[in-house]
N, C-alpha and C. Protein backbone atom coordinates (compact mmCIF):
# COMPACT_ATOMS: atom_id res chain seq x y z
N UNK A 1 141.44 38.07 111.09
CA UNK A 1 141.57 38.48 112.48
C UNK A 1 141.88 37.25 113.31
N UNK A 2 142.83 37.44 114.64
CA UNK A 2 143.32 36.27 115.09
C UNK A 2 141.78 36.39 116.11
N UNK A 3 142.20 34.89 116.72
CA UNK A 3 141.11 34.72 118.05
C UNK A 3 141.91 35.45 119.19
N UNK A 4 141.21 36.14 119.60
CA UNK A 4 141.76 37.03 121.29
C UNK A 4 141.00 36.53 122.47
N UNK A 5 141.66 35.43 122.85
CA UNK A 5 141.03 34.57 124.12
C UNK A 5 140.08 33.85 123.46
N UNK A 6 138.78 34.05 124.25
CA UNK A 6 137.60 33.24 123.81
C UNK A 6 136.85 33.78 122.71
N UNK A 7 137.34 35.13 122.32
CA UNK A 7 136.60 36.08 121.47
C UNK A 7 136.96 35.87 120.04
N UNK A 8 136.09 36.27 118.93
CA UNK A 8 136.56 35.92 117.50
C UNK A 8 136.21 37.93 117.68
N UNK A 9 136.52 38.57 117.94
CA UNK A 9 136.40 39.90 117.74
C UNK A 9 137.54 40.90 118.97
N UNK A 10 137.59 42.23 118.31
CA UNK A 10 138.52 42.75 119.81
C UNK A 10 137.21 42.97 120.79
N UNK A 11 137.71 42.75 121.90
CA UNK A 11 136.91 42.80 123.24
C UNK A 11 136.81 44.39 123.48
N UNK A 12 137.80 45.18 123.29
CA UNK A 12 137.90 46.91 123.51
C UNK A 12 138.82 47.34 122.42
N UNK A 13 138.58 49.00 122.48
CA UNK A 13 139.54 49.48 121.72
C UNK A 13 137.66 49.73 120.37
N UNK A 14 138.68 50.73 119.51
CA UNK A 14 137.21 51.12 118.39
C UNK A 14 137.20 50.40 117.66
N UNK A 15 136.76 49.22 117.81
CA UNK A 15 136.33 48.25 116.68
C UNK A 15 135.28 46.91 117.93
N UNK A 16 135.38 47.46 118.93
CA UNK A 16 134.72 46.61 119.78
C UNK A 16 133.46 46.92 119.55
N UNK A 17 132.65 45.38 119.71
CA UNK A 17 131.02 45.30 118.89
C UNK A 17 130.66 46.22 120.32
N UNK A 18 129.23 46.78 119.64
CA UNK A 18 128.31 47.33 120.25
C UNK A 18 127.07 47.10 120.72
N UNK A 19 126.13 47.32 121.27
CA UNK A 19 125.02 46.51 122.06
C UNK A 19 123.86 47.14 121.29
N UNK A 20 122.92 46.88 120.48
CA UNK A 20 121.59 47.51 119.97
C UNK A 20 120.79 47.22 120.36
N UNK A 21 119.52 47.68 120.49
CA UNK A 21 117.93 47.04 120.81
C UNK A 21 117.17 47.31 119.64
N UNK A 22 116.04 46.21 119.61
CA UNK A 22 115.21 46.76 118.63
C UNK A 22 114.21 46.35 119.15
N UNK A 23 113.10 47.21 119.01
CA UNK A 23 111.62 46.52 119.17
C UNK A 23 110.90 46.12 117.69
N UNK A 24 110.40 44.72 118.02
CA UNK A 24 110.04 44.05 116.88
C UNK A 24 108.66 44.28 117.33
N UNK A 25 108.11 45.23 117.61
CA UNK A 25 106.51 45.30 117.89
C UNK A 25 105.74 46.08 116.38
N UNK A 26 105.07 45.30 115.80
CA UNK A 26 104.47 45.47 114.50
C UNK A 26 105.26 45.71 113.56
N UNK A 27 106.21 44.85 113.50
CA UNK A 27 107.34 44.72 112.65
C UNK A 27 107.10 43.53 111.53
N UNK A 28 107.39 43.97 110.28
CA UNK A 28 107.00 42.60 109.27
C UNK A 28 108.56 41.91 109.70
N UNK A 29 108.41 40.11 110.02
CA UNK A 29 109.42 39.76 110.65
C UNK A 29 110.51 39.50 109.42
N UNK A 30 110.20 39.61 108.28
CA UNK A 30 111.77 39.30 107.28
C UNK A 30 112.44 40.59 106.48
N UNK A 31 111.27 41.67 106.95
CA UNK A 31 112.19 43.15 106.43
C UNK A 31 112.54 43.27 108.08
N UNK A 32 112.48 43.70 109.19
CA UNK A 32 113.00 42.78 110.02
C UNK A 32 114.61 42.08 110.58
N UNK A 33 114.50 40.96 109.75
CA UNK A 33 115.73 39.75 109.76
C UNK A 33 116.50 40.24 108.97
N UNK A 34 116.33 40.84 108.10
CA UNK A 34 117.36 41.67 107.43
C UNK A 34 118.41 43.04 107.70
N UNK A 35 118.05 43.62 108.82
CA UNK A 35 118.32 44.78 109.39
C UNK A 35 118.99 44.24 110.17
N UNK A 36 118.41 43.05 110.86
CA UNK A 36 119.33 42.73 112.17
C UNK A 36 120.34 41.97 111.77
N UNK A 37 120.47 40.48 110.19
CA UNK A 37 121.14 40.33 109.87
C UNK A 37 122.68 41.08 109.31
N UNK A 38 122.02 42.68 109.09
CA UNK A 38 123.10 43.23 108.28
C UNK A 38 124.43 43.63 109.65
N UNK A 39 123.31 43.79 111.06
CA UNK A 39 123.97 44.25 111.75
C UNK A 39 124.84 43.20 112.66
N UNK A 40 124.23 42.51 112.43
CA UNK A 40 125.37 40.94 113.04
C UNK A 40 126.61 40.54 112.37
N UNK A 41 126.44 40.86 111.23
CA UNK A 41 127.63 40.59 109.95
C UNK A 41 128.84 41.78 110.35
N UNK A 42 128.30 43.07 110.45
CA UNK A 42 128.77 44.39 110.64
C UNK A 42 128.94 45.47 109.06
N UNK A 43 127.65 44.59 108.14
CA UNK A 43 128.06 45.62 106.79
C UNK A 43 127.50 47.16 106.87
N UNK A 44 126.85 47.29 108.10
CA UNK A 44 126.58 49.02 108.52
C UNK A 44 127.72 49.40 108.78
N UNK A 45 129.25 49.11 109.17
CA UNK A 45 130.54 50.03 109.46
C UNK A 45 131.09 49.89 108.27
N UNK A 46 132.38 50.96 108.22
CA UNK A 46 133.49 50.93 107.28
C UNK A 46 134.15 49.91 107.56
N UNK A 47 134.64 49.24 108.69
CA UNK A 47 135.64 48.30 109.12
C UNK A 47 135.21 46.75 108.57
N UNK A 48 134.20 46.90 107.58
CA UNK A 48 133.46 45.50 107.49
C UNK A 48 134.80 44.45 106.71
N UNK A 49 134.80 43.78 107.02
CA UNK A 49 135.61 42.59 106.70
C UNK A 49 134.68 41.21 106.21
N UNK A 50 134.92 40.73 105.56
CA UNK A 50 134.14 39.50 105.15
C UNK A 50 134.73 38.41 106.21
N UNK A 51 135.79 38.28 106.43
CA UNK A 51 136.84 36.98 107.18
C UNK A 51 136.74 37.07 108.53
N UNK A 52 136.61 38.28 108.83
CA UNK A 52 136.57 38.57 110.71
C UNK A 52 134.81 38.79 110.82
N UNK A 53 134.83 38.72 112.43
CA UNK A 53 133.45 39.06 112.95
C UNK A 53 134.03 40.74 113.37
N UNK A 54 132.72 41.43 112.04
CA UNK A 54 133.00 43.17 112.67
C UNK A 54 131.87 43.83 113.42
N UNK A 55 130.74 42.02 113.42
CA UNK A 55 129.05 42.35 113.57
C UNK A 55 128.90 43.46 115.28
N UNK A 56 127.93 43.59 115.54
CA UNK A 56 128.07 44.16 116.74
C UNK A 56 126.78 43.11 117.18
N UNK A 57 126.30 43.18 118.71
CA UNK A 57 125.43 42.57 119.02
C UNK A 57 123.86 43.07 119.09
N UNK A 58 122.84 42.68 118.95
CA UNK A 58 121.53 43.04 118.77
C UNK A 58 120.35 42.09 119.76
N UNK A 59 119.76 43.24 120.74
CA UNK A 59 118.84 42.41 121.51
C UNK A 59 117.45 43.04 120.71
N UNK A 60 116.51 42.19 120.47
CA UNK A 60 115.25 41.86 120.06
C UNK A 60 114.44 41.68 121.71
N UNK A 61 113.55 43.05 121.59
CA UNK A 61 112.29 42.68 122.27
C UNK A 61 110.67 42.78 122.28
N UNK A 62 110.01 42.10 122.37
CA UNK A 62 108.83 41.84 121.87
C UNK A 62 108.53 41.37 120.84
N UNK A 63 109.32 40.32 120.68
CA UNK A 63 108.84 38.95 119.44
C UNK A 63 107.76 38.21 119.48
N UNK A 64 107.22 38.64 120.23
CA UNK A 64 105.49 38.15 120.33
C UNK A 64 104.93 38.91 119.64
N UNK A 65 105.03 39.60 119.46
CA UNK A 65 104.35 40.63 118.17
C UNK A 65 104.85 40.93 117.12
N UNK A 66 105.41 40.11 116.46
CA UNK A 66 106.31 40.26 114.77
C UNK A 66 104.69 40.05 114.24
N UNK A 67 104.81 40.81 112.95
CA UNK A 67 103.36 40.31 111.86
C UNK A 67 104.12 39.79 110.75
N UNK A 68 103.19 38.98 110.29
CA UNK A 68 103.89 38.48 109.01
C UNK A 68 102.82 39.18 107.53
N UNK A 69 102.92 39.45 106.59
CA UNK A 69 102.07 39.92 105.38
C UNK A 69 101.28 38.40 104.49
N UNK A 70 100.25 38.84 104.50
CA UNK A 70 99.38 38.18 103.90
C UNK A 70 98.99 36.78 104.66
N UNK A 71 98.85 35.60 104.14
CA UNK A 71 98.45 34.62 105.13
C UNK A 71 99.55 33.36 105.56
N UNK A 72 100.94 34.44 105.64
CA UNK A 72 101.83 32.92 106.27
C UNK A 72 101.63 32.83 107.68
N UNK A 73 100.73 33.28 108.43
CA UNK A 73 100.81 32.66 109.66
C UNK A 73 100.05 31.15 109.35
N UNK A 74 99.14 30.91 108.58
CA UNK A 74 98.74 29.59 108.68
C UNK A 74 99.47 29.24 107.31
N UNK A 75 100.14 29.63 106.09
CA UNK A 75 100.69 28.96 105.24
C UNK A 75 101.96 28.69 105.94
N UNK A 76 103.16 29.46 105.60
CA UNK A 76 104.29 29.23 106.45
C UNK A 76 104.52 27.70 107.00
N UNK A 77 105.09 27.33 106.55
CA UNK A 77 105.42 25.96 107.50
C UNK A 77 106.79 25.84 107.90
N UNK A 78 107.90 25.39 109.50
CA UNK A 78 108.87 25.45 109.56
C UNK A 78 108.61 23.97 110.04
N UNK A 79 109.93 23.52 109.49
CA UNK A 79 110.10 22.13 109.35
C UNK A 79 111.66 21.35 110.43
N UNK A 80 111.06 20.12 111.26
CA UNK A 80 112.28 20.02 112.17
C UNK A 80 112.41 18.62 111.31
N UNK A 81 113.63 18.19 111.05
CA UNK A 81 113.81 16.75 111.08
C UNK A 81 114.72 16.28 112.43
N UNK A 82 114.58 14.78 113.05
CA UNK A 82 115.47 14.42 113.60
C UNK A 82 116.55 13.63 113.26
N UNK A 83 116.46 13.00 112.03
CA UNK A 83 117.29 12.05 111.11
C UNK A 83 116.64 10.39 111.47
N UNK A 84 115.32 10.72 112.21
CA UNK A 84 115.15 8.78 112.12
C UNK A 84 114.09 9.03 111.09
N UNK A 85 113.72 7.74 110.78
CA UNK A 85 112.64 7.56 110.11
C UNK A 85 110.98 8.03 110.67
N UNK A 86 110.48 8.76 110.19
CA UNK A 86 109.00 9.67 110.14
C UNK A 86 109.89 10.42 111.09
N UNK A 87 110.88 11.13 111.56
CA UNK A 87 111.14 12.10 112.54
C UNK A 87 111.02 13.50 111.92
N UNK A 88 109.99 13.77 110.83
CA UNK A 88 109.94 15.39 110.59
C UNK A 88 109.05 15.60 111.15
N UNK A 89 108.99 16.78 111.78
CA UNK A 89 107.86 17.57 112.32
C UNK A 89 107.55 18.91 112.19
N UNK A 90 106.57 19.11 111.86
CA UNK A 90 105.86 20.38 110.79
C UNK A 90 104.82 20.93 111.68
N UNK A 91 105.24 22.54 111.62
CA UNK A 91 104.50 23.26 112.38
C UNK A 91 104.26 24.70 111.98
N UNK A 92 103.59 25.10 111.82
CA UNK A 92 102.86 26.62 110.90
C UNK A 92 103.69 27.46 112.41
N UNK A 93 103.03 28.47 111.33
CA UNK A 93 104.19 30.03 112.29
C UNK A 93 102.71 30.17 113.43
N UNK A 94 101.73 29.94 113.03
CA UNK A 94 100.93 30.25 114.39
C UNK A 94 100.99 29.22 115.74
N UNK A 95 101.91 28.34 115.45
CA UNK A 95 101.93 26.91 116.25
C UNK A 95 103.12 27.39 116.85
N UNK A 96 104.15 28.04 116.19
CA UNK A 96 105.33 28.12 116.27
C UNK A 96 105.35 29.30 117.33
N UNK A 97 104.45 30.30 116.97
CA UNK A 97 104.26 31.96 117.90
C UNK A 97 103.56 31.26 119.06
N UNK A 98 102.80 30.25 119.50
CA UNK A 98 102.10 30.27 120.33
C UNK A 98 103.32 29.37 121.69
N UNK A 99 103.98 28.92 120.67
CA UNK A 99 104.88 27.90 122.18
C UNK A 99 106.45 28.70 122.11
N UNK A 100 106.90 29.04 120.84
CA UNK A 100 108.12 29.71 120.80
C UNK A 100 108.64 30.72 119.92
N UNK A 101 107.85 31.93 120.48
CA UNK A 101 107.99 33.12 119.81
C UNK A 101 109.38 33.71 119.23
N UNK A 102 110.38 33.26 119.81
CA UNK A 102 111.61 33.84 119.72
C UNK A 102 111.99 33.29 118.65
N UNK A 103 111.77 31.97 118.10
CA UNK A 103 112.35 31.42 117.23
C UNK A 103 111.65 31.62 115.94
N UNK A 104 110.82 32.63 115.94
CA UNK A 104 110.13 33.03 114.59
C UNK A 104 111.35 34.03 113.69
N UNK A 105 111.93 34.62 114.90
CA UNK A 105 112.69 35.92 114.33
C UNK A 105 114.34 35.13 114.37
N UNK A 106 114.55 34.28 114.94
CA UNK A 106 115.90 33.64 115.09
C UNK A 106 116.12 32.78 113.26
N UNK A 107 114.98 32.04 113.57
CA UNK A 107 114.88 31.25 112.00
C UNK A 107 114.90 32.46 110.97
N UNK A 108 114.43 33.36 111.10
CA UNK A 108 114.73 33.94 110.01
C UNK A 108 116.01 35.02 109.73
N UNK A 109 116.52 35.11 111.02
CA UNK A 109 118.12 35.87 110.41
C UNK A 109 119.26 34.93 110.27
N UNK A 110 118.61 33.46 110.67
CA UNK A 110 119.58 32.30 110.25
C UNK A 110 119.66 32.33 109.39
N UNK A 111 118.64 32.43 108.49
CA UNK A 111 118.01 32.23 107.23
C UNK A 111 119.28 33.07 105.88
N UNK A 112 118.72 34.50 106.66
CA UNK A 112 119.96 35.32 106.30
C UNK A 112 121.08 35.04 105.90
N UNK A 113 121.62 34.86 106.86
CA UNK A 113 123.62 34.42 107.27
C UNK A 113 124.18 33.66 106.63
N UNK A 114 125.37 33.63 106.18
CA UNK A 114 125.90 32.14 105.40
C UNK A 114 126.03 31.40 106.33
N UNK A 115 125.71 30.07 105.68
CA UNK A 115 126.04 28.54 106.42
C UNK A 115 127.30 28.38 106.80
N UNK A 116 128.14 29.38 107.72
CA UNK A 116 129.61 28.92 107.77
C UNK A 116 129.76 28.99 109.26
N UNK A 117 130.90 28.49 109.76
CA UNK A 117 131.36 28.51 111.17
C UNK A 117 131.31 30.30 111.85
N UNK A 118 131.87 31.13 110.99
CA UNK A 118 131.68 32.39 111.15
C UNK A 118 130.38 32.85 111.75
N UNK A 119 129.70 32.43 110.76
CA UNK A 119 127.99 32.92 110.78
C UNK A 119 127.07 32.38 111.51
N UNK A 120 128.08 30.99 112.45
CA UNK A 120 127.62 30.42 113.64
C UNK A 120 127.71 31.24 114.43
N UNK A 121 128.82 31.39 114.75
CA UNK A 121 129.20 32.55 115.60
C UNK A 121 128.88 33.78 115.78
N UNK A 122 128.43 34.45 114.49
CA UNK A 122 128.05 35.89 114.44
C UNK A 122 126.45 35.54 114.78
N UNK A 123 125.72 34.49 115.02
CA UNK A 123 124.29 34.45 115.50
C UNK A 123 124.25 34.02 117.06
N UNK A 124 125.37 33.93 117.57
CA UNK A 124 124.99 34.17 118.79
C UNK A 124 125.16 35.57 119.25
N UNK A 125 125.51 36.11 118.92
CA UNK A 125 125.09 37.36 118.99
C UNK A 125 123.95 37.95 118.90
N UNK A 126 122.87 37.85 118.85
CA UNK A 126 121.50 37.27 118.74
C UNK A 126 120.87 37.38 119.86
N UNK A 127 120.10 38.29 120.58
CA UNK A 127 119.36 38.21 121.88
C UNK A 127 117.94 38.37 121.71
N UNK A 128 117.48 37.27 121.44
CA UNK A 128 115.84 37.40 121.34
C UNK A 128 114.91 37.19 122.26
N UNK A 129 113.73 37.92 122.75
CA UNK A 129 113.04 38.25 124.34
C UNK A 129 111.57 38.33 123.79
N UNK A 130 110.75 37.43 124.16
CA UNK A 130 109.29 37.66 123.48
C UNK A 130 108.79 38.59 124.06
N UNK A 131 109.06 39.37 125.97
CA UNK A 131 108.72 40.46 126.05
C UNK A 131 109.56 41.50 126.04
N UNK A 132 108.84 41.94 127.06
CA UNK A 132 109.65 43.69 127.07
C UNK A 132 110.79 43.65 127.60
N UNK A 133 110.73 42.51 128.70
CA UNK A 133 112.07 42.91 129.96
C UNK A 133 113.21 41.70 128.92
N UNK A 134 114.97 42.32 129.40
CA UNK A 134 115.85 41.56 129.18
C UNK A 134 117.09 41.87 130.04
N UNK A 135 117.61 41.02 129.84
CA UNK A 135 118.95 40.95 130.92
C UNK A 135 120.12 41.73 130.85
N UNK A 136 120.08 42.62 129.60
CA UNK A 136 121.21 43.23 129.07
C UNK A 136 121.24 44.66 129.30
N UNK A 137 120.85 45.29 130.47
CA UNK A 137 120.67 46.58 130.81
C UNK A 137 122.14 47.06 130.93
N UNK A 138 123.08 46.12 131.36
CA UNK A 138 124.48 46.32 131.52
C UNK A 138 124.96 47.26 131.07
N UNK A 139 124.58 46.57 129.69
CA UNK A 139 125.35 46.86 128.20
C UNK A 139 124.98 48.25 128.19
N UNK A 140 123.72 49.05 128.51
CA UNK A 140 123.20 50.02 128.02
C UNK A 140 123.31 49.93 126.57
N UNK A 141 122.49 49.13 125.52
CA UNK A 141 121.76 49.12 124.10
C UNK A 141 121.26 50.38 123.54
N UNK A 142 121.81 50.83 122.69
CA UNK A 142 121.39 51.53 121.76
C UNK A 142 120.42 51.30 120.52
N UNK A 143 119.51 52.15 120.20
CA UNK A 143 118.91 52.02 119.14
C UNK A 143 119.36 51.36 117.96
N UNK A 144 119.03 51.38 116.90
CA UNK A 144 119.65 51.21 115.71
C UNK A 144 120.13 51.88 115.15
N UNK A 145 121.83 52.19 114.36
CA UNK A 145 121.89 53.13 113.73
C UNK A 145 121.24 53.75 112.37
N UNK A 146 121.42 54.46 111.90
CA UNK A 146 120.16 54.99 110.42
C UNK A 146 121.35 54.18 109.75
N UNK A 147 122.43 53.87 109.70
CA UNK A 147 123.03 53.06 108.47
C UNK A 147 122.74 51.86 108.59
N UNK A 148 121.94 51.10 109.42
CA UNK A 148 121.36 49.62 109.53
C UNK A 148 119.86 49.61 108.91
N UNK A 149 119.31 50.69 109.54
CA UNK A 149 117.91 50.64 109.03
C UNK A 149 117.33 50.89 107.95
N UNK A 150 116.45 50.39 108.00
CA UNK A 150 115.96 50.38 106.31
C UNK A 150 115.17 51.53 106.09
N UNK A 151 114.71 52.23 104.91
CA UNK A 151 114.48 54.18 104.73
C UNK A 151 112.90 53.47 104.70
N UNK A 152 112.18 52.49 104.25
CA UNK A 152 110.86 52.66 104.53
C UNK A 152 110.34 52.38 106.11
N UNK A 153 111.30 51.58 106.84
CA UNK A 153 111.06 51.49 108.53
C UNK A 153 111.01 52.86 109.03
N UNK A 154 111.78 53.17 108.66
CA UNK A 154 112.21 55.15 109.58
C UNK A 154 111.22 55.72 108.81
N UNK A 155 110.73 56.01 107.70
CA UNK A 155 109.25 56.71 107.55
C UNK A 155 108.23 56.39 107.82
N UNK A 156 108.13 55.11 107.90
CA UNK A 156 106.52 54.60 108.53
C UNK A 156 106.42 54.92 110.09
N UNK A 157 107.50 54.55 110.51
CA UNK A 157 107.93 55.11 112.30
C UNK A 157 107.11 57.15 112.33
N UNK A 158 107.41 57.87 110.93
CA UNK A 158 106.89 58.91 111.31
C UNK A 158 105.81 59.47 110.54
N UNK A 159 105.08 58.73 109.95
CA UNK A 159 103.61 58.70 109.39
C UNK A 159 103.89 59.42 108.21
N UNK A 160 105.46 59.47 107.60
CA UNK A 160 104.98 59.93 106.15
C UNK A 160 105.11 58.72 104.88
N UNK A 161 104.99 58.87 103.76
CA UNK A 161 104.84 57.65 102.46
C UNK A 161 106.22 58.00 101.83
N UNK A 162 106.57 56.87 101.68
CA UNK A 162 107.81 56.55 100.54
C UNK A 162 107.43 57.27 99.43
């Protein structure tokens, strides 16, 4: 796909990305990063292309409340280097939730994505909000579609067992 202006995607017309919301409220955060990863890429449409961006966009709200399973809030460690000497700095996911919630769920659909210029790009697409309110009412956001979501999220959502 060529670049169209500033865009690596068409701006209109049916292939133009779409706006989703999700609430990450008691959400395990890497089944999670995976849903939202699939939907940044765009492998929920037919039109998926590996070479072009077919992702659509995804706002995340209430990332203050992702859970994690078992005890990585104090195992978990995310790690910054700066490139000088002693410049790593190490900080557990409860250190991490308490000053920058957003980046619990960001690190992990990075995590996701290939390491490529593409997949730079397809993560800004990426709107993460530790609360409720966000700026993207514009857009009017849609849910998730059932071809993004995962079949044990949508049954636990209605109290029956896999």
């Amino acid at each position: 796909m060529k670049q169209i202006g500033p865009h690596y995607f068409e701006p209109k017309g049916p292939n133009a990305p779409k706006w989703f919301i999700v609430d990450a409220k008691d959400q395990v955060v890497g089944r999670l990063a995976s849903m939202i990863a699939k939907v940044l890429v765009g492998k929920h449409k037919p039109s998926f292309t590996r070479h072009a961006d077919t992702g659509d966009f995804v706002v995340v709200v209430n990332a203050e409340k992702v859970v994690f399973t078992r005890n990585k809030w104090k195992q978990k460690i995310y790690r910054d280097y700066s490139g000088y000497i002693s410049g790593l700095k190490e900080k557990t996911a409860e250190q991490l939730l308490a000053r920058h919630p957003e980046q619990i769920l960001e690190r992990a659909v990075q995590g996701m994505l290939n390491k490529t210029n593409l997949a730079r790009h397809q993560l800004k697409k990426l709107k993460v909000y530790a609360g409720e309110k966000h700026p993207h009412a514009a857009q009017d956001p849609q849910t998730l579609p059932l071809s993004a979501t995962r079949r044990s999220a949508l049954t636990a959502k209605k109290g029956k067992k896999v």
